[in-house]
Protein backbone atom coordinates (compact mmCIF):
# COMPACT_ATOMS: atom_id res chain seq x y z
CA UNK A 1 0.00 0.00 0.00
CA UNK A 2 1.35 3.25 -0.77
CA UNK A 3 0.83 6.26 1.14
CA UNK A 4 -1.45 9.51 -0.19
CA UNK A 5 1.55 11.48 0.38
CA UNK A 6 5.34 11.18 1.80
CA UNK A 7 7.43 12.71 4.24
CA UNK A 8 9.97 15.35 3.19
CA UNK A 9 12.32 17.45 4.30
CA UNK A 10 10.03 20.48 4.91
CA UNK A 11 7.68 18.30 7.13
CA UNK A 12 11.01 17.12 9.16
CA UNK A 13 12.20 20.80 9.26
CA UNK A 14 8.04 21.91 10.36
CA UNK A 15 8.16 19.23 12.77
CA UNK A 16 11.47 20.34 14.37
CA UNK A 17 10.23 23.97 14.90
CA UNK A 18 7.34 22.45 16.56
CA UNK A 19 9.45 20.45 18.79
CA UNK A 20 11.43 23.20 19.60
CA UNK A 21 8.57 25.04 20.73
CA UNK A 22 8.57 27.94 17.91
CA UNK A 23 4.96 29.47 17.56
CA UNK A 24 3.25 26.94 15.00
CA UNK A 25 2.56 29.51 12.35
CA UNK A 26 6.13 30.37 11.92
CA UNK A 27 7.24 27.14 10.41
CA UNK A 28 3.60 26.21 9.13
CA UNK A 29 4.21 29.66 6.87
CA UNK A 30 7.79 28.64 5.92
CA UNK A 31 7.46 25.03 5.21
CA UNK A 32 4.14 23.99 4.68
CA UNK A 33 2.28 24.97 1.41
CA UNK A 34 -1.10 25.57 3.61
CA UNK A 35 1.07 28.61 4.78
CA UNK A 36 -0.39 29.89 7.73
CA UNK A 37 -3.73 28.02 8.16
CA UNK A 38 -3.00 26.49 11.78
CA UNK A 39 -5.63 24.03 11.20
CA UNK A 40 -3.99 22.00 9.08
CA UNK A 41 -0.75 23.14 10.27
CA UNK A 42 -2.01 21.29 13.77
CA UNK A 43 -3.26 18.24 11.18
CA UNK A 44 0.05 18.23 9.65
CA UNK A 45 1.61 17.77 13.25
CA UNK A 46 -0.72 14.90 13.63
CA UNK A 47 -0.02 13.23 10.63
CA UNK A 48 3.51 13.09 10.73
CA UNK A 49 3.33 11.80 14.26
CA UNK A 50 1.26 9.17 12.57
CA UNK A 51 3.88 8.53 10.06
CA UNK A 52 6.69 8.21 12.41
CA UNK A 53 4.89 5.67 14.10
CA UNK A 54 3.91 4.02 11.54
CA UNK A 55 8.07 4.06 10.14
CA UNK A 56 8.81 3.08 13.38
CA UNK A 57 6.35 -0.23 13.20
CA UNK A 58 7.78 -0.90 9.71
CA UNK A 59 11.75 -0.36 10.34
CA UNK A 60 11.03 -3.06 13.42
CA UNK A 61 9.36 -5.26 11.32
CA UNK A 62 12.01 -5.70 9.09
CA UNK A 63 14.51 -5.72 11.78
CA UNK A 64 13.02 -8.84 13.30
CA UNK A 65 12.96 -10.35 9.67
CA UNK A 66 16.21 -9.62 9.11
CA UNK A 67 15.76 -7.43 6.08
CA UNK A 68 18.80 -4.48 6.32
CA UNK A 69 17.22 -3.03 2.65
CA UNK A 70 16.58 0.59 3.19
CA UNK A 71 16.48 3.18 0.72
CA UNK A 72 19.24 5.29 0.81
CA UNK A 73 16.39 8.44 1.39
CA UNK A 74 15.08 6.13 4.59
CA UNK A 75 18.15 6.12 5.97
CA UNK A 76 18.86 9.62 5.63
CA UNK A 77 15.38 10.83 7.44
CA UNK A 78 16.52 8.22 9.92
CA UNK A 79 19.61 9.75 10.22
CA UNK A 80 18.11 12.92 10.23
CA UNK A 81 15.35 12.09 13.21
CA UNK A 82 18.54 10.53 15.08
CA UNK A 83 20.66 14.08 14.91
CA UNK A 84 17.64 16.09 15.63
CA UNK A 85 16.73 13.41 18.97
CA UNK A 86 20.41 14.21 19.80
CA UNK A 87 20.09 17.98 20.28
CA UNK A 88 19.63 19.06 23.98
CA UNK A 89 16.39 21.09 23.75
CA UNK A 90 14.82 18.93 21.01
CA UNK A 91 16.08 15.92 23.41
CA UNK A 92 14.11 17.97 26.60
CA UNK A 93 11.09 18.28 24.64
CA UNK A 94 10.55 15.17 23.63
CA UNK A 95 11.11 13.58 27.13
CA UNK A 96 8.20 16.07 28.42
CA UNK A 97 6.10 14.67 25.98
CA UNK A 98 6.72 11.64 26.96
CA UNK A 99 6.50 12.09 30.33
CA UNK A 100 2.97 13.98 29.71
CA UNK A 101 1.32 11.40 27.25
CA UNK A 102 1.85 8.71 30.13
């Protein structure tokens, strides 16, 4: 099954403001094409949580089967999400959401 639409580098750089705490509208109006309708900036935010999740289902998946066959733009969002978990304020914010959601 292949997705309605895929995750690019403007919805990693969107989601990073987000996680950084910026006000929404400022990334929504620099990397989204909706601009600065929050509504679907705030649906955006939701679907690529969903995705994530969702990549995060799949990439375990195929660990347990033991398939290593990424594509080489897979591995660089991965890479990508990794660096940006790594950052000390992006690294704070997403153990308060953790800590909230539980």
């Amino acid at each position: 099954m292949v997705p309605a639409r895929l995750l690019g580098q403007h919805h990693v750089a969107f989601y990073r403001g987000y996680l950084e705490g910026v006000e929404l509208a400022r990334p929504a109006d620099r990397y989204l094409e909706a601009g600065l309708d929050l509504r679907l900036a705030g649906a955006t935010v939701a679907w690529i949580e969903a995705e994530l999740a969702r990549g995060v289902r799949r990439l375990s998946t195929r660990q347990a089967a033991g398939i290593q066959a990424l594509s080489r733009s897979t591995r660089a969002l991965a890479m990508s999400l990794c660096n940006l978990a790594r950052q000390p304020l992006v690294g704070q914010m997403l153990a308060l959401r953790e800590a909230a959601s539980e």
